[in-house]
PDB file of N, CA and C in Angstrom:
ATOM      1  N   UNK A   1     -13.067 -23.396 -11.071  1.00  0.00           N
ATOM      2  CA  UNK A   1     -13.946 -22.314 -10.697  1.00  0.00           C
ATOM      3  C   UNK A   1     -13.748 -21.160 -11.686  1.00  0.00           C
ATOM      4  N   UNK A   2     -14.771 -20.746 -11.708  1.00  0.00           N
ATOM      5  CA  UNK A   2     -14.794 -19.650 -13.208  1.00  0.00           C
ATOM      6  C   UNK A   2     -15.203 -18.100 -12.678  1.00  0.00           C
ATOM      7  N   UNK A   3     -14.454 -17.039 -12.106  1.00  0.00           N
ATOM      8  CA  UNK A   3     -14.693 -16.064 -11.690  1.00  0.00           C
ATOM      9  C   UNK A   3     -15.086 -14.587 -12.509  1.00  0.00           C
ATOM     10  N   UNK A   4     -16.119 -14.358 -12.522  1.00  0.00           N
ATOM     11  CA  UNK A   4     -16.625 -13.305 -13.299  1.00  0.00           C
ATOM     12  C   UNK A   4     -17.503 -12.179 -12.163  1.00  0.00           C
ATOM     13  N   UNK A   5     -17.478 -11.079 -12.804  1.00  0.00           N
ATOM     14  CA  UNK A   5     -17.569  -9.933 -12.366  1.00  0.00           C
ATOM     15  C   UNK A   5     -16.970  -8.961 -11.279  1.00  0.00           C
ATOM     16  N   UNK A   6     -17.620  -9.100 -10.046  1.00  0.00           N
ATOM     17  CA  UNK A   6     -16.751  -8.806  -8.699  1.00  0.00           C
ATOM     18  C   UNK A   6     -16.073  -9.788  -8.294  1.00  0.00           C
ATOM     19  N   UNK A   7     -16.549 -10.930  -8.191  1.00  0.00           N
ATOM     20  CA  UNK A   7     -15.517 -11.766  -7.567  1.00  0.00           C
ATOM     21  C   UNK A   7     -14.026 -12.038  -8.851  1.00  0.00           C
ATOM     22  N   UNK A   8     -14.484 -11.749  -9.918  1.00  0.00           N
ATOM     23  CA  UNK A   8     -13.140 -10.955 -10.874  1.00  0.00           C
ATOM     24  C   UNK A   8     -12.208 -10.668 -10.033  1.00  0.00           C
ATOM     25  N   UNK A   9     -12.799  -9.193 -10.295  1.00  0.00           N
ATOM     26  CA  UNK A   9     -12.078  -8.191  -9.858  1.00  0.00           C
ATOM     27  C   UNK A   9     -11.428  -7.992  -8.671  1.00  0.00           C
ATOM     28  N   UNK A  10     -11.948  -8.945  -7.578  1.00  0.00           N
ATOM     29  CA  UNK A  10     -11.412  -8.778  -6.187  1.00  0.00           C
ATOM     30  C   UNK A  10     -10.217  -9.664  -6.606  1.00  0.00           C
ATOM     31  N   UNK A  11      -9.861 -10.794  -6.921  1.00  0.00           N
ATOM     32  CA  UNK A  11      -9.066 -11.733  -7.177  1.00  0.00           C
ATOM     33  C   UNK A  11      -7.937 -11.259  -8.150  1.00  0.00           C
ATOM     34  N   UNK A  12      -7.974 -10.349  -9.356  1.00  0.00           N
ATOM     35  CA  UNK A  12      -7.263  -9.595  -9.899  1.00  0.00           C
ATOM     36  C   UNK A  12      -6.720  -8.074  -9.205  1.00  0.00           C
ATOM     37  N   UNK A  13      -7.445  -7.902  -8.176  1.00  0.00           N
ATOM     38  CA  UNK A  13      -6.851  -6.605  -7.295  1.00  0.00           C
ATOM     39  C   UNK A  13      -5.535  -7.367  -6.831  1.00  0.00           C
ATOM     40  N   UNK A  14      -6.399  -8.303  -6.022  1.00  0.00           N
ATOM     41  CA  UNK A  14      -5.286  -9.182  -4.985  1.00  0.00           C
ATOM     42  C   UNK A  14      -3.967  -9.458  -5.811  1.00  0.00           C
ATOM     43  N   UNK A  15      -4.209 -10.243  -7.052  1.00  0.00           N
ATOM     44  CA  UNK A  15      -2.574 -10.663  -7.731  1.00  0.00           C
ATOM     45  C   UNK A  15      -2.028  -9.270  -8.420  1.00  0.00           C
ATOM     46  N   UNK A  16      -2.164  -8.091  -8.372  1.00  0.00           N
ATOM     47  CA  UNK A  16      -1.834  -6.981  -8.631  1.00  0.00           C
ATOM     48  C   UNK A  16      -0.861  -6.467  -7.481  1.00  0.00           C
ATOM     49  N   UNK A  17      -2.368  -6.017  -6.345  1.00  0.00           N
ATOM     50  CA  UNK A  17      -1.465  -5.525  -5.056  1.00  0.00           C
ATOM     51  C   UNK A  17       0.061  -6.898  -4.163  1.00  0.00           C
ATOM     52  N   UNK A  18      -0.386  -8.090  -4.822  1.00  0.00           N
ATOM     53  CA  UNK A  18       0.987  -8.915  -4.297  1.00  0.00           C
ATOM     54  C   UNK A  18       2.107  -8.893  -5.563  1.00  0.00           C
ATOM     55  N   UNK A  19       1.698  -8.604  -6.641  1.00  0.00           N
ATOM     56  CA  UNK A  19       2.525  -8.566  -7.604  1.00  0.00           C
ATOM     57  C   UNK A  19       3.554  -7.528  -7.225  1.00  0.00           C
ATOM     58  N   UNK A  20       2.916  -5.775  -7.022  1.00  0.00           N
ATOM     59  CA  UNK A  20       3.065  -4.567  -6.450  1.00  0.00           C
ATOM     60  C   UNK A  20       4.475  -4.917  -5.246  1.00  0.00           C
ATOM     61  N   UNK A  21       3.942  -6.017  -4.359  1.00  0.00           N
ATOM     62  CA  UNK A  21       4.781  -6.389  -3.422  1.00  0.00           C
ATOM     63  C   UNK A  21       6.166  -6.860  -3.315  1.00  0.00           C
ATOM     64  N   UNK A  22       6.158  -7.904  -4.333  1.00  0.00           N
ATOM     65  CA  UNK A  22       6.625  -8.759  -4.478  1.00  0.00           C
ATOM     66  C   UNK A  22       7.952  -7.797  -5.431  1.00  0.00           C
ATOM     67  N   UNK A  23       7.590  -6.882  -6.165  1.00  0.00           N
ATOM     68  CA  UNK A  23       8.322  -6.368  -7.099  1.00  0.00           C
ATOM     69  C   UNK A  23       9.402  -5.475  -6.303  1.00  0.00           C
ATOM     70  N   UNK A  24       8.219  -4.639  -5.419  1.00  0.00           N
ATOM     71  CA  UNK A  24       9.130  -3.773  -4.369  1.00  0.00           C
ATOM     72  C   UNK A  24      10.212  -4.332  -3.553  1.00  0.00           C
ATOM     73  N   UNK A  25      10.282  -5.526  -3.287  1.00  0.00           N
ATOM     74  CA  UNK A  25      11.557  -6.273  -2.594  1.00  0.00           C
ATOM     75  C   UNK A  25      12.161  -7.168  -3.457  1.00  0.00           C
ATOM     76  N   UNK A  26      12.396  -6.475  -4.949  1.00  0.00           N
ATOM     77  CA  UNK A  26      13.700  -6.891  -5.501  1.00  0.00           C
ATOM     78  C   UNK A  26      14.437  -5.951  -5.283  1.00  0.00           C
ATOM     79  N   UNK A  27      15.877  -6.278  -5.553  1.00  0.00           N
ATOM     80  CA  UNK A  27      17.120  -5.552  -5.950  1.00  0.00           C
ATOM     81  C   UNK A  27      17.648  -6.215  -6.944  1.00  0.00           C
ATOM     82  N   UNK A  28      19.036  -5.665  -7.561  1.00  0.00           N
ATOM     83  CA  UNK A  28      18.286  -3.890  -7.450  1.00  0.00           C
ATOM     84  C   UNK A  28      17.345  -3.471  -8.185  1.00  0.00           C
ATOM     85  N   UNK A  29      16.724  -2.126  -8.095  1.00  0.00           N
ATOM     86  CA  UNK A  29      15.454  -1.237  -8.537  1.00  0.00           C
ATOM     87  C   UNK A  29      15.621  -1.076 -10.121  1.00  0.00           C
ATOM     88  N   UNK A  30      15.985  -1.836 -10.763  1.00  0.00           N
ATOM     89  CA  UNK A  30      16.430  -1.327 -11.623  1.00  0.00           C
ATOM     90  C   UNK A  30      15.542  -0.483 -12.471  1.00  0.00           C
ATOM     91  N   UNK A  31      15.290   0.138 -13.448  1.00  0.00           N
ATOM     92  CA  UNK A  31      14.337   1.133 -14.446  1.00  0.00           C
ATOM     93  C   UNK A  31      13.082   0.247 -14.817  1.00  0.00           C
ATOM     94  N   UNK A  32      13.485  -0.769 -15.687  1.00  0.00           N
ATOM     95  CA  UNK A  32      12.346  -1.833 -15.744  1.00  0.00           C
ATOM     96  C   UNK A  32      11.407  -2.004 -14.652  1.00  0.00           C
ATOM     97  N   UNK A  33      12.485  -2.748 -13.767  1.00  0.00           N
ATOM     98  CA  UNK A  33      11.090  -3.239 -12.440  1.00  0.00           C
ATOM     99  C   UNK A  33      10.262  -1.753 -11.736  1.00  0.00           C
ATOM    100  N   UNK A  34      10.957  -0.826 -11.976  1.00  0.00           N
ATOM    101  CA  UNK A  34      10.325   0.970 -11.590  1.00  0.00           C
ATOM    102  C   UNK A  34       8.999   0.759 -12.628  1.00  0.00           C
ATOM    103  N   UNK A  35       9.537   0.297 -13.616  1.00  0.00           N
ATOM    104  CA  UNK A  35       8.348   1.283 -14.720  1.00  0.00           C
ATOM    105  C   UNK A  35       7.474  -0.291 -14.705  1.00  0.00           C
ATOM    106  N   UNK A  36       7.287  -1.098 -14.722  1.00  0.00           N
ATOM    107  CA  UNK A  36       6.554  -2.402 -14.247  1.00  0.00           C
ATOM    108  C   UNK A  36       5.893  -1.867 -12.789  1.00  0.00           C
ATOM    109  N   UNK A  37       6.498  -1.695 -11.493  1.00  0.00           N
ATOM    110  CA  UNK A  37       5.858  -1.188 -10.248  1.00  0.00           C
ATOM    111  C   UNK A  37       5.166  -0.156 -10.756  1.00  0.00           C
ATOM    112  N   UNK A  38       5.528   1.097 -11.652  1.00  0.00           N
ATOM    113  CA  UNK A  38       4.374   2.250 -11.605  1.00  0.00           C
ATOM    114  C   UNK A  38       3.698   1.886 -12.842  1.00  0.00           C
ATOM    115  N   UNK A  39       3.392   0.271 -13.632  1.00  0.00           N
ATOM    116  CA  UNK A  39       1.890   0.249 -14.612  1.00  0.00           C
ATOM    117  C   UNK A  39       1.454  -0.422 -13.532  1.00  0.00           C
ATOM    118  N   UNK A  40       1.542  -1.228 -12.476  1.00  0.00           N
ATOM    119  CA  UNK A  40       0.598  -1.659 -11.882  1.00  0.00           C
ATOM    120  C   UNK A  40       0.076  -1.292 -10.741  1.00  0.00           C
ATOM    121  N   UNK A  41       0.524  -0.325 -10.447  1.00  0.00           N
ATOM    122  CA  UNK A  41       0.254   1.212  -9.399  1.00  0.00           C
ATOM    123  C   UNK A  41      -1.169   1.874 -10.273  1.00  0.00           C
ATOM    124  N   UNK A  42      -0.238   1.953 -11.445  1.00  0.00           N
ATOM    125  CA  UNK A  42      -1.376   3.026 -12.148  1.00  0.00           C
ATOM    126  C   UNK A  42      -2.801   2.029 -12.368  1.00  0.00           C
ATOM    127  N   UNK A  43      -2.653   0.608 -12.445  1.00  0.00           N
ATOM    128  CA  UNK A  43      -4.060  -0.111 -12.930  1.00  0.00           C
ATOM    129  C   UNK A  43      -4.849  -0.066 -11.294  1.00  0.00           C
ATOM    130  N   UNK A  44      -3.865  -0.410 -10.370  1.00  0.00           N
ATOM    131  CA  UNK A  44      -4.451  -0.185  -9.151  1.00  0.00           C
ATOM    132  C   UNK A  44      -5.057   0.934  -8.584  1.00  0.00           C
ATOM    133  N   UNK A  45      -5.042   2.121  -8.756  1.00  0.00           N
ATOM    134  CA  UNK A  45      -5.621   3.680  -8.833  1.00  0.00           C
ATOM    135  C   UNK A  45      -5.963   4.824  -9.847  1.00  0.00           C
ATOM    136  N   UNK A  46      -5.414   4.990 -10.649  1.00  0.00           N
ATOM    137  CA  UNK A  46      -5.489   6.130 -11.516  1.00  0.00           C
ATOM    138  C   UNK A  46      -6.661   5.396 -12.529  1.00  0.00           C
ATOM    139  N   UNK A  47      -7.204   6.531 -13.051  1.00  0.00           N
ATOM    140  CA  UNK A  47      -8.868   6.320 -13.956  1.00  0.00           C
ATOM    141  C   UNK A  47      -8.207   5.991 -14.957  1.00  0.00           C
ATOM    142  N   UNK A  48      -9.300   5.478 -15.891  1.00  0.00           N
ATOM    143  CA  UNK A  48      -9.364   4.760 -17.371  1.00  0.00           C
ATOM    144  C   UNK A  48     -10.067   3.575 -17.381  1.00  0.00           C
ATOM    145  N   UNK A  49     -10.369   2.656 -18.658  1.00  0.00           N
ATOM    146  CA  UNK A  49     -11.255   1.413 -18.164  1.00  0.00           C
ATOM    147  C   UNK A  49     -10.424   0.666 -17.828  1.00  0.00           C
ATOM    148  N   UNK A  50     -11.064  -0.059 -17.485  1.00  0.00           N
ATOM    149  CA  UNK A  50     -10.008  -1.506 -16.380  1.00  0.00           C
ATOM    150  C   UNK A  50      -9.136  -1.132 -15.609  1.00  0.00           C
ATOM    151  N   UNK A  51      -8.924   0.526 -15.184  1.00  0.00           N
ATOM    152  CA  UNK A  51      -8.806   0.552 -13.806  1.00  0.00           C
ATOM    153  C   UNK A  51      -9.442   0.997 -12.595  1.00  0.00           C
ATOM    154  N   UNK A  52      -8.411   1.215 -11.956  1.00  0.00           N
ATOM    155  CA  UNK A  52      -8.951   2.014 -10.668  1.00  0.00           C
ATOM    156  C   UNK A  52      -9.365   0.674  -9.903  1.00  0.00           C
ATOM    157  N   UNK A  53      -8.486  -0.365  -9.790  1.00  0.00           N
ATOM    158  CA  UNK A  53      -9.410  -1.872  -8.951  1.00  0.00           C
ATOM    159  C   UNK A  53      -9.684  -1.440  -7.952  1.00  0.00           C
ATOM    160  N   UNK A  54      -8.629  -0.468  -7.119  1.00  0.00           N
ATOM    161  CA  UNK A  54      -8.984  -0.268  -5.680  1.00  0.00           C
ATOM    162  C   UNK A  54      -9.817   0.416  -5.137  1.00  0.00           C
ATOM    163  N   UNK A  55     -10.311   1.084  -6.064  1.00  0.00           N
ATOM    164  CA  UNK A  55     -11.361   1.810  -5.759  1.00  0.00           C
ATOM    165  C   UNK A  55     -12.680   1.128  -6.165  1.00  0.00           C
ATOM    166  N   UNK A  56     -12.476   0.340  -6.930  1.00  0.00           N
ATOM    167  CA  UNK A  56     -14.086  -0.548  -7.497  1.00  0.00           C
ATOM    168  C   UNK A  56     -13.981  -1.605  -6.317  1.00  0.00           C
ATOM    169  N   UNK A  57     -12.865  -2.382  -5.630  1.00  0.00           N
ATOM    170  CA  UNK A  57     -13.007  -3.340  -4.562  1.00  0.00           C
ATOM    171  C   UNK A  57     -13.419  -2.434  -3.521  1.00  0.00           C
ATOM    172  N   UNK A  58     -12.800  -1.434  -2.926  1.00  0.00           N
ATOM    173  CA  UNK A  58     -13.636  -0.839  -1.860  1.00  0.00           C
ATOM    174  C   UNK A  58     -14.669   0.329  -2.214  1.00  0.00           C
ATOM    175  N   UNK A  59     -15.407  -0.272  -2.893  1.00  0.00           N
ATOM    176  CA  UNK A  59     -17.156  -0.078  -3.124  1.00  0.00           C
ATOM    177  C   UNK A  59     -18.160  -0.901  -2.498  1.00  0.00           C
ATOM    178  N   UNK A  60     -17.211  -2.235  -2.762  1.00  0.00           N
ATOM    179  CA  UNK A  60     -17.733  -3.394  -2.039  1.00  0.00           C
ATOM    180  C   UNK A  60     -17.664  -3.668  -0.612  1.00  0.00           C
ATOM    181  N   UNK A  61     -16.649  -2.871   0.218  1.00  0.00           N
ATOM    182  CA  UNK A  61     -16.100  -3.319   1.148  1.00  0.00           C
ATOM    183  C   UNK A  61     -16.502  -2.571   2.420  1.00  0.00           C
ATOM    184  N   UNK A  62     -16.228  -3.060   3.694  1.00  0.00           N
ATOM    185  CA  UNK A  62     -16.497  -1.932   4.450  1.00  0.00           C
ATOM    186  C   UNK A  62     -15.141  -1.624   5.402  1.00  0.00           C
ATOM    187  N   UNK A  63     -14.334  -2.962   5.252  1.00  0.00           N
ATOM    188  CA  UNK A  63     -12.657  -2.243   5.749  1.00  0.00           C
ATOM    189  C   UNK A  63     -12.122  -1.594   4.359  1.00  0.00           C
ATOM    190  N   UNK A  64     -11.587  -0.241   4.936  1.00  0.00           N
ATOM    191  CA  UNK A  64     -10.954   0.274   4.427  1.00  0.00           C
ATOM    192  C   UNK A  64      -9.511  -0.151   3.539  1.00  0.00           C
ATOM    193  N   UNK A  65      -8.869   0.504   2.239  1.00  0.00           N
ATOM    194  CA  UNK A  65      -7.839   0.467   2.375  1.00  0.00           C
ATOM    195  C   UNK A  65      -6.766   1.041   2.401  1.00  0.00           C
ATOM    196  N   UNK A  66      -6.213   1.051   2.644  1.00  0.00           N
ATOM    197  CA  UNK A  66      -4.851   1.765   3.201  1.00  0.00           C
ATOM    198  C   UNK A  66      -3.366   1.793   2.479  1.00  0.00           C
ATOM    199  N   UNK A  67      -2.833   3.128   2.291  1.00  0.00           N
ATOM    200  CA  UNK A  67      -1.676   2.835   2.007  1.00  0.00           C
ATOM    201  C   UNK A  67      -0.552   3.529   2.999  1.00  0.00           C
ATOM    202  N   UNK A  68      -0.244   2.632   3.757  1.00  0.00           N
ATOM    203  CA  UNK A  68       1.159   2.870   4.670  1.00  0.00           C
ATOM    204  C   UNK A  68       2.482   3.657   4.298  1.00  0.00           C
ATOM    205  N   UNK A  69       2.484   4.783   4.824  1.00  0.00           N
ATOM    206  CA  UNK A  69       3.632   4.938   4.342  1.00  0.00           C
ATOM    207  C   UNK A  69       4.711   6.225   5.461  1.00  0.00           C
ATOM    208  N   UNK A  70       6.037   5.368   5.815  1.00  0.00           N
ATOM    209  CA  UNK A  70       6.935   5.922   6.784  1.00  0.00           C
ATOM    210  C   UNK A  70       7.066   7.246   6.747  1.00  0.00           C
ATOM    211  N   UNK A  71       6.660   7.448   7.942  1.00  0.00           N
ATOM    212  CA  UNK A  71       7.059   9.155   7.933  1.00  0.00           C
ATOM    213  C   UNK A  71       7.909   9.602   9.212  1.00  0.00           C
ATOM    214  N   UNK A  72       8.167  10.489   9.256  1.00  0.00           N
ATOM    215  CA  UNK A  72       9.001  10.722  10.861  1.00  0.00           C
ATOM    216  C   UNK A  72       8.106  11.526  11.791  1.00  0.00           C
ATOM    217  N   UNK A  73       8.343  10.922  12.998  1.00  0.00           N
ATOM    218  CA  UNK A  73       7.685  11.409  14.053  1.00  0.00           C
ATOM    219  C   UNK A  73       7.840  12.689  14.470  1.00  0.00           C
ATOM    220  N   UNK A  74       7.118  13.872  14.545  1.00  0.00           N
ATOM    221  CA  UNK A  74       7.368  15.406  14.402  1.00  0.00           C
ATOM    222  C   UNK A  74       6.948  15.859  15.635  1.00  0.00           C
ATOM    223  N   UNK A  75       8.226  16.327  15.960  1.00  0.00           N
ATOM    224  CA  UNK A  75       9.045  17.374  17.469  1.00  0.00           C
ATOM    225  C   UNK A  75       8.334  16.350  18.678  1.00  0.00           C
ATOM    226  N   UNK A  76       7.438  16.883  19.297  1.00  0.00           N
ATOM    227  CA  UNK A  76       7.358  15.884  20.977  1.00  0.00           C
ATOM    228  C   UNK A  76       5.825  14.921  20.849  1.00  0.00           C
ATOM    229  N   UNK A  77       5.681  14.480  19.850  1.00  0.00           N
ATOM    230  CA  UNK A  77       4.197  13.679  19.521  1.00  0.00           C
ATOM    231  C   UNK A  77       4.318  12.506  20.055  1.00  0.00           C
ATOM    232  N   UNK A  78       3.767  12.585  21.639  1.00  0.00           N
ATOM    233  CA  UNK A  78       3.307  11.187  22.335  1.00  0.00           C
ATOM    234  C   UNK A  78       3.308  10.129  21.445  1.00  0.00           C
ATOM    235  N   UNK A  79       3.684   9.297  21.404  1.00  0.00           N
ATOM    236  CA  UNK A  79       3.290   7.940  20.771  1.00  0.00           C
ATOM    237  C   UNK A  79       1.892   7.778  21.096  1.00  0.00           C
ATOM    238  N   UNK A  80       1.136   7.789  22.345  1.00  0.00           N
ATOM    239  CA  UNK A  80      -0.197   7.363  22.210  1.00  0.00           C
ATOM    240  C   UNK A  80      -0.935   8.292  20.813  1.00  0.00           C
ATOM    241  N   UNK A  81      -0.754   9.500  20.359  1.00  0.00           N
ATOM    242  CA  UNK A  81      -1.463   9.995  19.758  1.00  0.00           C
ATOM    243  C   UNK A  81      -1.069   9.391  17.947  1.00  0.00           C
ATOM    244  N   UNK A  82       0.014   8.907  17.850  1.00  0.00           N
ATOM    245  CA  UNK A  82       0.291   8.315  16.349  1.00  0.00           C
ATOM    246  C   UNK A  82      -0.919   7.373  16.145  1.00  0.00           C
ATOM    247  N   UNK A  83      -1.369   6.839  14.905  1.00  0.00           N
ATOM    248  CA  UNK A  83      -2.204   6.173  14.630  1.00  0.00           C
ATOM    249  C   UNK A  83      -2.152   4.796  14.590  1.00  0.00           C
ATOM    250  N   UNK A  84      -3.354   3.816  15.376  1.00  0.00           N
ATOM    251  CA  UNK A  84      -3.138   2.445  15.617  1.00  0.00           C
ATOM    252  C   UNK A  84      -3.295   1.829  14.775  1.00  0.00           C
ATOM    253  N   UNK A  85      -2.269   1.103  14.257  1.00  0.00           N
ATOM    254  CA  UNK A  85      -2.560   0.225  12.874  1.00  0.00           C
ATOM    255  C   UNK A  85      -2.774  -1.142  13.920  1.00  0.00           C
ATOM    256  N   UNK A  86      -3.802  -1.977  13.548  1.00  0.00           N
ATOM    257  CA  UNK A  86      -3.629  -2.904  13.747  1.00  0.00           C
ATOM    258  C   UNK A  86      -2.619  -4.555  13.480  1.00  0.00           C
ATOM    259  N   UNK A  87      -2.257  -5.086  14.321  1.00  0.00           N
ATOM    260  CA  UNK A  87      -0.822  -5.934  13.736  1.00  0.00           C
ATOM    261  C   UNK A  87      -1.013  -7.163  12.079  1.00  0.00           C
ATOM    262  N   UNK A  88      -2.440  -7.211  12.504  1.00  0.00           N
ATOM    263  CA  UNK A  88      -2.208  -8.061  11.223  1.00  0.00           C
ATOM    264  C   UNK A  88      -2.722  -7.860   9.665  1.00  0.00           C
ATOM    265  N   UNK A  89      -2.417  -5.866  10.253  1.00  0.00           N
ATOM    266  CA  UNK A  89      -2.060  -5.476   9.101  1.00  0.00           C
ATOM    267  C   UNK A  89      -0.656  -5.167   8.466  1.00  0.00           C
ATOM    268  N   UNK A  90      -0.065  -4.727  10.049  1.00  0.00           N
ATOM    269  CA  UNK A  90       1.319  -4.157   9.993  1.00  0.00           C
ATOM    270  C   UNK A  90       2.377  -5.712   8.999  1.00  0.00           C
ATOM    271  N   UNK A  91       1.610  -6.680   9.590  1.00  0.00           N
ATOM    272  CA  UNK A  91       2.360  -7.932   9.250  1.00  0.00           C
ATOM    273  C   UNK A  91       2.876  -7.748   7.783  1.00  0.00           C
ATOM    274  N   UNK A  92       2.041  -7.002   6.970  1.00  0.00           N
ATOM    275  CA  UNK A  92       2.133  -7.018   5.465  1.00  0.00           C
ATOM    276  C   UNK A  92       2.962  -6.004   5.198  1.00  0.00           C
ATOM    277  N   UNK A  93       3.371  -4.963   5.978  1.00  0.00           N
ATOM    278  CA  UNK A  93       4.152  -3.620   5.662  1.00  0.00           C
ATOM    279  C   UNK A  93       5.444  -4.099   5.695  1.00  0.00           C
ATOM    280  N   UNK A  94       6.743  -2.974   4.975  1.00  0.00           N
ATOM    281  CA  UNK A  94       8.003  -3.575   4.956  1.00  0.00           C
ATOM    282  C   UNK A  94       8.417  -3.186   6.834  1.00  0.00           C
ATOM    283  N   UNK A  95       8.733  -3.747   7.196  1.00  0.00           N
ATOM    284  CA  UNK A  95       9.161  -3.396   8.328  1.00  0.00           C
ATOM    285  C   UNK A  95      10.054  -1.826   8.687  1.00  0.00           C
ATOM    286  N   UNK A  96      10.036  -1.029   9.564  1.00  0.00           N
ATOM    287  CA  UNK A  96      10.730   0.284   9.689  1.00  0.00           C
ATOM    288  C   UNK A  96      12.243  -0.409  10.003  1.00  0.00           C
ATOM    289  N   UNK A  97      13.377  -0.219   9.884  1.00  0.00           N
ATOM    290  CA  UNK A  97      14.410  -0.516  10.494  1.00  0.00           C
ATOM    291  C   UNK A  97      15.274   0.403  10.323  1.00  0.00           C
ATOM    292  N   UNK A  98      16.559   0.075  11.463  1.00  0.00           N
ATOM    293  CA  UNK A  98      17.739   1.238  11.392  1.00  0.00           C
ATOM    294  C   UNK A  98      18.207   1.485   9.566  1.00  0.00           C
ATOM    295  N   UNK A  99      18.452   0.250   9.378  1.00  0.00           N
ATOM    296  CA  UNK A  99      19.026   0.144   7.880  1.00  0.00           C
ATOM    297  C   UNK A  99      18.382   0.906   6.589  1.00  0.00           C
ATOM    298  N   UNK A 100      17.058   1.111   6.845  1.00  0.00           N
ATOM    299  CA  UNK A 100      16.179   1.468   5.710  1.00  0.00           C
ATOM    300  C   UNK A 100      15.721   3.308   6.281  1.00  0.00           C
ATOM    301  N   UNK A 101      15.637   3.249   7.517  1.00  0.00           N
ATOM    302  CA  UNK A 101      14.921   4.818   8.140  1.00  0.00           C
ATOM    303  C   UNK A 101      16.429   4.973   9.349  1.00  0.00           C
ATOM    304  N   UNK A 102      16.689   6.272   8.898  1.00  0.00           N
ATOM    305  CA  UNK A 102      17.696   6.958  10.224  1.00  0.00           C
ATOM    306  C   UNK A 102      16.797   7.099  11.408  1.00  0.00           C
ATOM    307  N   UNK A 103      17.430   6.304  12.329  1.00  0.00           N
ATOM    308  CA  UNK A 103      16.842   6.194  13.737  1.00  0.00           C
ATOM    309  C   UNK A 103      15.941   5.179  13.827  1.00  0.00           C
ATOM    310  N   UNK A 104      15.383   4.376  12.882  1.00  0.00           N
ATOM    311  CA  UNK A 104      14.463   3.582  12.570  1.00  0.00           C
ATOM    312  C   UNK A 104      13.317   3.606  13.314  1.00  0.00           C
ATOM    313  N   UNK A 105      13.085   2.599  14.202  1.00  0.00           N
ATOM    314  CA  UNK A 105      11.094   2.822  15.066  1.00  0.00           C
ATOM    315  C   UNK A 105      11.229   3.712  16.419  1.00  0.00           C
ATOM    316  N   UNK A 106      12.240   4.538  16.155  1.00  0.00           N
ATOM    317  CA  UNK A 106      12.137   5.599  17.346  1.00  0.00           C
ATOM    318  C   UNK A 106      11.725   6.898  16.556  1.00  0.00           C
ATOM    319  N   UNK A 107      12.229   7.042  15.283  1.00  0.00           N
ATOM    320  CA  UNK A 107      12.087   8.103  14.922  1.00  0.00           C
ATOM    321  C   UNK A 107      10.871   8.315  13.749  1.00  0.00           C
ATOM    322  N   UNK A 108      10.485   7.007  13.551  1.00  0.00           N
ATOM    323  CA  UNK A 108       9.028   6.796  11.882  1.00  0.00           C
ATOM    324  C   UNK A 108       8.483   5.637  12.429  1.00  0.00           C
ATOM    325  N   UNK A 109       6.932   6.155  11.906  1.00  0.00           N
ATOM    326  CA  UNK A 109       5.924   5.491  12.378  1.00  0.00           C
ATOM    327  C   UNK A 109       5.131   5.568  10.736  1.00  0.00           C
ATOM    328  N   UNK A 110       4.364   4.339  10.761  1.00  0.00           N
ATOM    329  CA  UNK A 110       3.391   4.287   9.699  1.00  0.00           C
ATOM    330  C   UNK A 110       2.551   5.089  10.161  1.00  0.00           C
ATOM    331  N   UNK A 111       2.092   5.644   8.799  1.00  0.00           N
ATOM    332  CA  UNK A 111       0.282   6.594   8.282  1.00  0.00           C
ATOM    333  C   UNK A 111      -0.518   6.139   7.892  1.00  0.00           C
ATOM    334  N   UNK A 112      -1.187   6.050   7.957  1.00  0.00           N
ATOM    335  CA  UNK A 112      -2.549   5.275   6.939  1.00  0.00           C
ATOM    336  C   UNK A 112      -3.035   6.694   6.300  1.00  0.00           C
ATOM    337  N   UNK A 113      -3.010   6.148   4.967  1.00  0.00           N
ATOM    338  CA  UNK A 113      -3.683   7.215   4.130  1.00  0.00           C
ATOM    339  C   UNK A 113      -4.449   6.227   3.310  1.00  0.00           C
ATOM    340  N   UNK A 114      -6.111   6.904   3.302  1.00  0.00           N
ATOM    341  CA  UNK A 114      -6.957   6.355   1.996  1.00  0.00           C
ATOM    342  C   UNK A 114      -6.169   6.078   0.607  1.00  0.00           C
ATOM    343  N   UNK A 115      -6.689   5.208  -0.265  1.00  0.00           N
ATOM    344  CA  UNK A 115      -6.612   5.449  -1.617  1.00  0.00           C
ATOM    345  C   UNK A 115      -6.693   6.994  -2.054  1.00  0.00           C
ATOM    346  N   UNK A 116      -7.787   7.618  -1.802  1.00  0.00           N
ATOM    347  CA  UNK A 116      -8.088   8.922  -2.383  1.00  0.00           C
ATOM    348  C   UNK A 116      -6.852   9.814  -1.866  1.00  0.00           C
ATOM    349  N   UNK A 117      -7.161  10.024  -0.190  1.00  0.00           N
ATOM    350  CA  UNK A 117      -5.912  10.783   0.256  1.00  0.00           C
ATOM    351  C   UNK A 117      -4.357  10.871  -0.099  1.00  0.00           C
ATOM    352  N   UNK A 118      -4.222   8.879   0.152  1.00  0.00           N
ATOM    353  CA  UNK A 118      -2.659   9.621  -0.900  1.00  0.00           C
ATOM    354  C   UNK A 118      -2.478   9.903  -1.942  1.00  0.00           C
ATOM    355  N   UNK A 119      -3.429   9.753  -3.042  1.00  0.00           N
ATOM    356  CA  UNK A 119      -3.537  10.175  -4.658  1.00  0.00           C
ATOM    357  C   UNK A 119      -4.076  11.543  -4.685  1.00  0.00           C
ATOM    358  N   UNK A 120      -3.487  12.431  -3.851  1.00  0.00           N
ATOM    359  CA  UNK A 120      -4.025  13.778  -3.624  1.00  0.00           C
ATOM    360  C   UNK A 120      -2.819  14.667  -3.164  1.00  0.00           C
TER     361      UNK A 120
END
């Protein structure tokens, strides 16, 4: 199968954003795999030609995408009012735990922020 144009580009987002993934759960972090994670950060968002995929795939799209990211739950904020990620999205996030967040899923909850929003 010979993929050209959008269906390109959707297929080169995808082995980017799992590349992205895949990189983030090595150890250790070393400088290399940092500066490898932020060129393919930068092809995934920031302008120039041949980038910005994520923003040219959701042109096409009508689910959103999202970038998750742990924050702590601030002073007495009901849990009903934090934002519902759905699970089989959460499936793809690193999990919150004691080991990685102090207090872990009592105290941080995922955000969803646009592409645009968190590049802001």
């Amino acid at each position: 199968m010979v993929l050209v144009g959008d269906d390109y580009l959707d297929e080169l987002f995808v082995w980017h954003v799992d590349d992205l993934r895949c990189a983030g759960q090595k150890r250790p972090r070393t400088p290399f795999l940092r500066l490898r994670m932020a060129h393919t950060l930068r092809l995934l968002v920031t302008g120039g030609p041949g980038n910005q995929l994520a923003q040219r795939v959701q042109q096409r799209y009508t689910t959103p995408l999202w970038v998750l990211v742990p924050e702590p739950i601030s002073g007495n904020t009901p849990r009903e009012q934090l934002p519902i990620i759905p699970q089989n999205i959460l499936n793809y996030a690193t999990p919150i735990t004691n080991e990685k967040y102090p207090l872990g899923t009592d105290a941080y909850y995922y955000k969803p922020y646009t592409i645009k929003e968190y590049m802001t």
